[in-house]
Protein backbone atom coordinates (compact mmCIF):
# COMPACT_ATOMS: atom_id res chain seq x y z
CA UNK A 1 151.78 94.10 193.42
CA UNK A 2 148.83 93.18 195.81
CA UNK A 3 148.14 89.93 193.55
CA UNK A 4 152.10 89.15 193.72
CA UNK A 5 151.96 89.53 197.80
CA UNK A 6 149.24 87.52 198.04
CA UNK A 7 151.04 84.88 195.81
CA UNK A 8 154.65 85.19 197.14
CA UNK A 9 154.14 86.74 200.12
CA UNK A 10 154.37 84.06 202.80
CA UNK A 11 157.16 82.56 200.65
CA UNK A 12 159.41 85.49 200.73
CA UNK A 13 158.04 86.68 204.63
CA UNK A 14 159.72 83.18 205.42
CA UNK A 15 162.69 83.60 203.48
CA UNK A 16 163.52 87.18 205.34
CA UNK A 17 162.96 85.37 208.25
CA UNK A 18 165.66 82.62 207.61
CA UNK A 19 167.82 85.45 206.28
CA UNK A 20 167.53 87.28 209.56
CA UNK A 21 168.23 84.11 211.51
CA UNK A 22 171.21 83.63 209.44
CA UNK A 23 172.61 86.78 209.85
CA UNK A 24 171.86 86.43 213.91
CA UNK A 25 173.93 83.18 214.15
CA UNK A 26 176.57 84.68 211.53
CA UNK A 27 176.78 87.17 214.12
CA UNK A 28 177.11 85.32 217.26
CA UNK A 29 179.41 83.12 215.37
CA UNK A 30 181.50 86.03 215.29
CA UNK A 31 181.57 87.02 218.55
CA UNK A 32 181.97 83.81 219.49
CA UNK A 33 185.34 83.37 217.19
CA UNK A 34 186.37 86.99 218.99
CA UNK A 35 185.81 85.84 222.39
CA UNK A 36 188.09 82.55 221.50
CA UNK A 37 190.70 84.70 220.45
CA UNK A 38 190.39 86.73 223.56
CA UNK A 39 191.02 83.55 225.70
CA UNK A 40 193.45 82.08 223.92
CA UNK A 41 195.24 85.47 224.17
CA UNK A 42 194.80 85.97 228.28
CA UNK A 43 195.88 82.55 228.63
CA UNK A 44 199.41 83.18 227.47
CA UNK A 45 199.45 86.43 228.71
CA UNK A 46 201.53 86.89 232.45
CA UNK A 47 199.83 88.83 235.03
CA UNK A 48 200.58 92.72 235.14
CA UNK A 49 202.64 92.25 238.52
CA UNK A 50 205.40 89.80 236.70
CA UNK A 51 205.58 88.11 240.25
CA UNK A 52 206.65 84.38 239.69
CA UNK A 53 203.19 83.31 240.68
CA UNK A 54 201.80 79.79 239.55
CA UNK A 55 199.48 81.90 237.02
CA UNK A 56 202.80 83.56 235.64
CA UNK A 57 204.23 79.96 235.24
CA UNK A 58 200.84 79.01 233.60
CA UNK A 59 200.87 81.93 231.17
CA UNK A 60 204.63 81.00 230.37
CA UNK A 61 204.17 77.22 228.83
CA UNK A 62 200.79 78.38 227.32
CA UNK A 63 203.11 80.99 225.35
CA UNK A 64 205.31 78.20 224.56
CA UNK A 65 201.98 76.21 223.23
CA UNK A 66 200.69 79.16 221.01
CA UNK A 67 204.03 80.11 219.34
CA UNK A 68 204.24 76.19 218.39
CA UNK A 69 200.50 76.38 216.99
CA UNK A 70 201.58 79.47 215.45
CA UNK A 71 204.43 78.12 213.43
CA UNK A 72 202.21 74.84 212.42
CA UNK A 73 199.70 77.26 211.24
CA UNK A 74 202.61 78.63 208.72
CA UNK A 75 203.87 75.48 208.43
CA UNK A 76 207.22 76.22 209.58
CA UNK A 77 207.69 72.97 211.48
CA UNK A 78 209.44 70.41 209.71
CA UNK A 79 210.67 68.15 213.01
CA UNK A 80 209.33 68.75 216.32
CA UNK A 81 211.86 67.46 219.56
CA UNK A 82 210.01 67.01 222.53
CA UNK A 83 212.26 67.36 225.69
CA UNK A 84 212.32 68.65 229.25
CA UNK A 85 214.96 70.11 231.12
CA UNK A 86 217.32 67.56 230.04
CA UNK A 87 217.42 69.50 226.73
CA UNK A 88 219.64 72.57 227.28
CA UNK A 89 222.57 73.09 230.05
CA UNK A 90 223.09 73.37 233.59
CA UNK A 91 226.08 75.39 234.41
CA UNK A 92 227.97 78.49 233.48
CA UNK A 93 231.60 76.27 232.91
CA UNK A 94 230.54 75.77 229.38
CA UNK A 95 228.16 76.53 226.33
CA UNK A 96 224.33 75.97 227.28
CA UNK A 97 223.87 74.76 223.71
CA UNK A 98 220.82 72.35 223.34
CA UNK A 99 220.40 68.78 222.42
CA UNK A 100 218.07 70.10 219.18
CA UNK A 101 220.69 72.89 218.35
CA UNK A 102 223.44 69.93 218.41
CA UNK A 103 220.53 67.32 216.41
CA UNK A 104 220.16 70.05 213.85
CA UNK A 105 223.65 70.36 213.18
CA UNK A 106 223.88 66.47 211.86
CA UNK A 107 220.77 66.42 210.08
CA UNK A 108 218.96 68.21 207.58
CA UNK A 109 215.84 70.68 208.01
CA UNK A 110 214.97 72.71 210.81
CA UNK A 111 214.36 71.32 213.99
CA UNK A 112 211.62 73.11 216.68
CA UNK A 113 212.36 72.41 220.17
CA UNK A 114 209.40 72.33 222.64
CA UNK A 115 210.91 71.60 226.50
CA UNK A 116 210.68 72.97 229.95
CA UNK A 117 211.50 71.32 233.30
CA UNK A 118 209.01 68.48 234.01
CA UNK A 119 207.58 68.11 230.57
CA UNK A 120 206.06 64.54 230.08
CA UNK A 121 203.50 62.99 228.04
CA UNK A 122 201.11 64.91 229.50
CA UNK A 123 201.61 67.38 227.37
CA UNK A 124 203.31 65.47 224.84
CA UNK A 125 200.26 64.07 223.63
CA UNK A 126 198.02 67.53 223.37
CA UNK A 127 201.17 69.07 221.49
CA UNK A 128 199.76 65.37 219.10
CA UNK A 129 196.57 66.33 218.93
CA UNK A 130 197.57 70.15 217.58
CA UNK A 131 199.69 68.15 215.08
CA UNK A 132 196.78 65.87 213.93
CA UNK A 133 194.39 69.63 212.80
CA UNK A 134 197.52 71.07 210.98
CA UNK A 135 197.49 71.61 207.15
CA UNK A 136 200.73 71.21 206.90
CA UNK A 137 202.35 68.49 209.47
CA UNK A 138 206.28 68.23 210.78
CA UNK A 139 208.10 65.13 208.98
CA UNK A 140 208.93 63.49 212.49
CA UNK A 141 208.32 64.41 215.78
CA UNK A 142 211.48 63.32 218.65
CA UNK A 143 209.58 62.28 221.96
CA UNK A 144 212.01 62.06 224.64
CA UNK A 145 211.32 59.75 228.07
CA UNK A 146 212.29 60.52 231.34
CA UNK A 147 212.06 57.59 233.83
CA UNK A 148 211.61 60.09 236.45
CA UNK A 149 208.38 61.27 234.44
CA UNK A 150 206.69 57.29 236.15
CA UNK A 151 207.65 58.35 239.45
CA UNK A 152 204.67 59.73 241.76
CA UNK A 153 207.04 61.61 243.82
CA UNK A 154 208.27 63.79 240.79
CA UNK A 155 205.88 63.90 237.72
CA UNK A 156 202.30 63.14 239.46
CA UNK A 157 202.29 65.88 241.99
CA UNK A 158 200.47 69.11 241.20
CA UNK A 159 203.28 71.59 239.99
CA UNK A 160 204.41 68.57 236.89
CA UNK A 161 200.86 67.64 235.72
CA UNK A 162 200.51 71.00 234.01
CA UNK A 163 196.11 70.80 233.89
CA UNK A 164 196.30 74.08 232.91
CA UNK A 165 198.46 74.02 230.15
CA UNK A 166 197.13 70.69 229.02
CA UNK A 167 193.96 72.04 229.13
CA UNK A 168 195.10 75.19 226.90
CA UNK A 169 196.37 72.92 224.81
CA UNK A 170 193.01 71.04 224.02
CA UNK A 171 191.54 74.63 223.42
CA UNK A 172 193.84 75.49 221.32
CA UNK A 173 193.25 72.04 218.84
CA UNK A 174 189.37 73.35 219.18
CA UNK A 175 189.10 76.66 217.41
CA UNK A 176 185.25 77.51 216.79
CA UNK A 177 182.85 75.61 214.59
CA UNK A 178 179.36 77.15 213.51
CA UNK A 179 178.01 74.10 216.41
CA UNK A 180 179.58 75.58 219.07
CA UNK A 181 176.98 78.94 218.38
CA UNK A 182 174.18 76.76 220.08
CA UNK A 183 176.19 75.41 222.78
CA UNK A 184 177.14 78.88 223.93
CA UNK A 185 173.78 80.42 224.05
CA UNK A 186 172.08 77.64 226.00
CA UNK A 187 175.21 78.02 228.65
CA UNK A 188 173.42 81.33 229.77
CA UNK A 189 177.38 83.19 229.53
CA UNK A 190 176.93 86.30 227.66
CA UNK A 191 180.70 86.85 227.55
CA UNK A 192 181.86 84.59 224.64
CA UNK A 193 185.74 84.80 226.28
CA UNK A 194 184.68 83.70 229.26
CA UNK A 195 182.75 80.61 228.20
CA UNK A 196 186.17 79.47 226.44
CA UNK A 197 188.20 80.61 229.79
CA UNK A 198 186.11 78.19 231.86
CA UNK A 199 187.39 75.20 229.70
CA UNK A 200 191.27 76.57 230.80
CA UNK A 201 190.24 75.98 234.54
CA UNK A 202 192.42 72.69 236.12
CA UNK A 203 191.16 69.72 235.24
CA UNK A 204 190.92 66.79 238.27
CA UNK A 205 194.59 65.37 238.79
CA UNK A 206 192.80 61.61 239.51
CA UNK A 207 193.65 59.83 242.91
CA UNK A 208 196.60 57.16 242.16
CA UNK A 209 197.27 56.71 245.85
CA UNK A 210 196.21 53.22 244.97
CA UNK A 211 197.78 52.43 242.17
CA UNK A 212 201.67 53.79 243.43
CA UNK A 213 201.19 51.94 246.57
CA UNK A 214 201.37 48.62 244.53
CA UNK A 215 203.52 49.89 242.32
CA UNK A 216 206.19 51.75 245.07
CA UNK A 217 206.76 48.27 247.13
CA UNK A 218 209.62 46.93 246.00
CA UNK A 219 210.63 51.00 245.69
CA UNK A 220 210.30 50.96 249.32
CA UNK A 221 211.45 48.19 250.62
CA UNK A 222 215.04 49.26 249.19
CA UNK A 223 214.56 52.99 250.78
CA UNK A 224 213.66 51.17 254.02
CA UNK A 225 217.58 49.10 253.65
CA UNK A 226 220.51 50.72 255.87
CA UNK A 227 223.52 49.41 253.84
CA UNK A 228 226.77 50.04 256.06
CA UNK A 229 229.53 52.03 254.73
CA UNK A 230 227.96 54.79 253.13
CA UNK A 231 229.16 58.23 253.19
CA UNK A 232 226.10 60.35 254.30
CA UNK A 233 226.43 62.16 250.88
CA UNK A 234 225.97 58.76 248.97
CA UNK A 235 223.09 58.16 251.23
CA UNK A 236 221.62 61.17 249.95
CA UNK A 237 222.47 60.15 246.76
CA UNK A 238 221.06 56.31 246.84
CA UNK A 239 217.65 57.75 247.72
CA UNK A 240 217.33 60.12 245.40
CA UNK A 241 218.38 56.69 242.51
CA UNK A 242 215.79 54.66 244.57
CA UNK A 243 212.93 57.82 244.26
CA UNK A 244 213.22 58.84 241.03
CA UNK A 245 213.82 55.10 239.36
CA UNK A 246 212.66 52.39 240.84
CA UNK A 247 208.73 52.96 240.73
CA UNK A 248 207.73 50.21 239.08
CA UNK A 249 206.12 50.33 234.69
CA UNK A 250 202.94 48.46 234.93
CA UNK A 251 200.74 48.21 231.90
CA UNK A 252 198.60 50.50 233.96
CA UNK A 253 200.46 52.92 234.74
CA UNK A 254 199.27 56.58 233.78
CA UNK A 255 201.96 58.07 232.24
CA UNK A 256 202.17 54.43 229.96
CA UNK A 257 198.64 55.52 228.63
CA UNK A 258 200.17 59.14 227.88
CA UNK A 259 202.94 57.76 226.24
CA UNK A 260 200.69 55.31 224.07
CA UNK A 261 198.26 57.94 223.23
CA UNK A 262 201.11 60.43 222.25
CA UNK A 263 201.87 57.78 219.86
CA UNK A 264 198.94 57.15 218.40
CA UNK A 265 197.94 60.55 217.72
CA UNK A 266 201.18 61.53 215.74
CA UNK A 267 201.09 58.38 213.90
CA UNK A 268 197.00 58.83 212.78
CA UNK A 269 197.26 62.03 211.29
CA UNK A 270 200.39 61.13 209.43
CA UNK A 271 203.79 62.08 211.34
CA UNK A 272 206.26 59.52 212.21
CA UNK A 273 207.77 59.23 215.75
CA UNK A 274 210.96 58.28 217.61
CA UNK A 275 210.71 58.32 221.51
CA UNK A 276 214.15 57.33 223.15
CA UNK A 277 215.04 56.87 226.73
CA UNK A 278 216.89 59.90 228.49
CA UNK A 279 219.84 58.75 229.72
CA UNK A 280 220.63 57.75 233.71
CA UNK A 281 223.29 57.60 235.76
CA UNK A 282 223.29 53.61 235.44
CA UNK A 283 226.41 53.19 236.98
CA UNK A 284 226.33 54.91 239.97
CA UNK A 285 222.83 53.86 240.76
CA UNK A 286 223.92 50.32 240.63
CA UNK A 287 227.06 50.84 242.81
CA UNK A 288 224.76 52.74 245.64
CA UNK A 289 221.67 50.67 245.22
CA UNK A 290 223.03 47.11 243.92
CA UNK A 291 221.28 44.54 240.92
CA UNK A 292 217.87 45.77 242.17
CA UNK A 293 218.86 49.36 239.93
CA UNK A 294 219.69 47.84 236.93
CA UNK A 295 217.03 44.85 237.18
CA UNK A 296 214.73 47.77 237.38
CA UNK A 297 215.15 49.66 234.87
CA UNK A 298 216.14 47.05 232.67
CA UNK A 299 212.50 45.64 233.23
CA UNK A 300 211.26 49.34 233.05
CA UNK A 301 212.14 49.97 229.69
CA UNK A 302 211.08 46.61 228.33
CA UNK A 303 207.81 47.80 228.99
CA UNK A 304 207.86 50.81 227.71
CA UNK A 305 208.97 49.75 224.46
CA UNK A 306 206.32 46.70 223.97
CA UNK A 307 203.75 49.10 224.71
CA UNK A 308 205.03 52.08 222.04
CA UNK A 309 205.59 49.09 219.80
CA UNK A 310 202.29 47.88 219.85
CA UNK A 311 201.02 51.47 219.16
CA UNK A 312 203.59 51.28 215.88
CA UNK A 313 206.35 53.79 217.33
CA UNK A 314 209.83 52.38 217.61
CA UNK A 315 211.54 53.77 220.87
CA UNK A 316 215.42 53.76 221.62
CA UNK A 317 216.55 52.71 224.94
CA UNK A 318 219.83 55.04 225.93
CA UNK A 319 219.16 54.74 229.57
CA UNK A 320 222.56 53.22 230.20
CA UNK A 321 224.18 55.50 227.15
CA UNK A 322 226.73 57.18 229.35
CA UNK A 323 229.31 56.93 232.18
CA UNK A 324 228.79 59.04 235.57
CA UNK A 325 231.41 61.48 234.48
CA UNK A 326 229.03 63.30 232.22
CA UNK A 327 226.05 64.11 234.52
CA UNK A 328 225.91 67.31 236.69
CA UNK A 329 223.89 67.92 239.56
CA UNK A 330 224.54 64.60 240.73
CA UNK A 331 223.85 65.43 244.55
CA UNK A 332 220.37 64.85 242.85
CA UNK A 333 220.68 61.88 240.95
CA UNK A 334 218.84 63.07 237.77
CA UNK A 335 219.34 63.30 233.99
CA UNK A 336 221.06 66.61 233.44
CA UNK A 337 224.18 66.38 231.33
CA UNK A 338 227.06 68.46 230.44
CA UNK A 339 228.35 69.56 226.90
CA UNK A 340 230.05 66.12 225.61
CA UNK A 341 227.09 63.92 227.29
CA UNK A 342 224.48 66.31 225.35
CA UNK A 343 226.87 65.69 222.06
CA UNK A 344 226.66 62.18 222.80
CA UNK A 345 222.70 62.06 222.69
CA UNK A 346 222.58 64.31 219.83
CA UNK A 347 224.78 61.93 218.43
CA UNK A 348 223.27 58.92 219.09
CA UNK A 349 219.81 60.71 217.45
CA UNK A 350 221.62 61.16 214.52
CA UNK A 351 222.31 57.87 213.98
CA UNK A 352 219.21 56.36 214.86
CA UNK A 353 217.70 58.69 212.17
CA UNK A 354 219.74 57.90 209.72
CA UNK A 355 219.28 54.18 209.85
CA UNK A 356 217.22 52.59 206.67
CA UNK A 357 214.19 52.27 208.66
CA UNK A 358 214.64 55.13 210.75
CA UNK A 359 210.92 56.99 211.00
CA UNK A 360 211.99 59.88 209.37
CA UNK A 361 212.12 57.91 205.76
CA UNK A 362 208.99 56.83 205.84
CA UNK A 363 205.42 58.01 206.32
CA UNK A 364 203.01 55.07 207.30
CA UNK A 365 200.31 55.21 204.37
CA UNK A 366 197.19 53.57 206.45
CA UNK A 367 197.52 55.98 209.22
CA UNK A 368 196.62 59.17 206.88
């Protein structure tokens, strides 16, 4: 024995040691793993209270995020529609039922809605990146576009960037890897659920103040106009067209770069896209604002689509789809539709879809 220490003793004295390291990081591993779950878990989780604070409002689109990575972990979703409020309905006169409810009545499989008032790229494209790590991907995903999503007085303001779902989002496409063991140790954090939590903390919202004040001129130069004859309501009305619409689509615009990424992410890992262009009152912004409306968005759109085009996603421009009778809450001038102007757009999807080289047939084979 004393002749096979001597011999092998060193050897195996190393060997326990590497074993013991092993085990140590297995360890840590696992409480790191545990501590994700914990965050991912108090993220989507309201406070006690059940106030309507901002945290509540966090913890509800978080929820929203996990029960879609939830169902891509089963693989239960075959096509994902991207939407915001202009998905579902706006008044008790008639059924509430949902563009995707209507969508999955003309075509076959199951279709997943993911909306909620504001909901942009901005999220669109983290809802991508959980796509690209899933085993089993959706067929085609339906990205919807909101004009109003490129105006700063709307979609860049605080409440509409949603940094702290976006950023649960990223956490969520980042479970654990036996790297992150290191990482954690040398932060000095001895609560593993608490190192994740700091990476749900808002992110910085960037300073366009810049950027919209080139891009809001001719925007403001048509709020500053006092065209006679105007009812005060239609007043109202004209600036709430000229607010929401008329920023202007540069190739630099932020929520361009969302869009593009969106795009590219879905298409990478192997799921085919459709965006389309929500519908807008197009004809009563023209009457209360003149050419400059239509011009506008005309030009609007054209940009939009070159750039999704040049990221490989086709993109259907419905902007001027339907007539001023089927929008409600038109004090505001926004997107909301009743029953028949929902049908309409689910209608419209449909169609697109089922065209020869509609995304759904197809699966692009170099962007596995």
């Amino acid at each position: 024995m004393r002749k096979f220490l001597r011999r092998y003793g060193p050897a195996l004295f190393v060997l326990a040691g590497m074993a013991f390291a092993a085990w140590g990081v297995a360890a840590q591993y696992a409480r790191l793993r545990h501590g994700y779950r914990q965050a991912v878990l108090a993220g989507a989780t309201a406070p006690a209270s059940g106030q309507p604070t901002a945290r509540a409002l966090e913890a509800f689109h978080n929820a929203v995020a996990l029960d879609f990575r939830n169902a891509l972990g089963l693989g239960a979703v075959d096509v994902v529609f991207f939407n915001d409020s202009v998905m579902g309905g706006h008044t008790d006169d008639e059924p509430r039922t949902t563009i995707a409810t209507m969508l999955a009545d003309r075509l076959p499989g199951k279709i997943m809605p993911v909306s909620g008032a504001g909901y942009t790229a901005v999220l669109f494209r983290e809802y991508a990146g959980l796509v690209a790590r899933a085993a089993k991907k959706p067929r085609l995903a339906i990205v919807s576009i909101n004009l109003r999503g490129f105006s700063d007085g709307w979609f860049f303001t605080p409440d509409y960037m949603y940094a702290a779902t976006a950023a649960y989002l990223r956490l969520l496409a980042r479970p654990p890897a036996w790297k992150d063991v290191p990482a954690w140790l040398a932060s000095r954090e001895s609560d593993p659920a608490a190192y994740w939590s700091k990476r749900l903390e808002d992110a910085a919202q960037g300073d366009y103040a810049d950027l919209f004040s080139r891009l809001n001129r001719r925007r403001d130069a048509l709020l500053a106009e006092n065209p006679p004859g105007l009812t005060p309501e239609d007043r109202d009305r004209r600036r709430h067209f000229i607010e929401n619409y008329l920023t202007l689509v540069s190739r630099d615009h932020p929520m361009l770069g969302f869009l593009a990424d969106t795009a590219t992410r879905f298409l990478r890992s192997g799921t085919p896209v459709l965006f389309y262009i929500t519908p807008i009152d197009m004809a009563d912004g023209t009457r209360l604002v003149g050419p400059a409306f239509a011009e506008t968005v005309r030009a609007n759109v054209a940009t939009i689509r070159a750039a999704l085009a040049e990221a490989g996603a086709p993109c259907r421009d419905m902007a001027a789809l339907l007539p001023t009778a089927l929008f409600v809450d038109r004090e505001y001038a926004c997107e909301h539709l009743n029953l028949a102007g929902r049908e309409q757009v689910a209608a419209a999807l449909a169609a697109a879809l089922q065209e020869p080289a509609a995304p759904s047939a197809t699966v692009p084979q170099d962007r596995k």
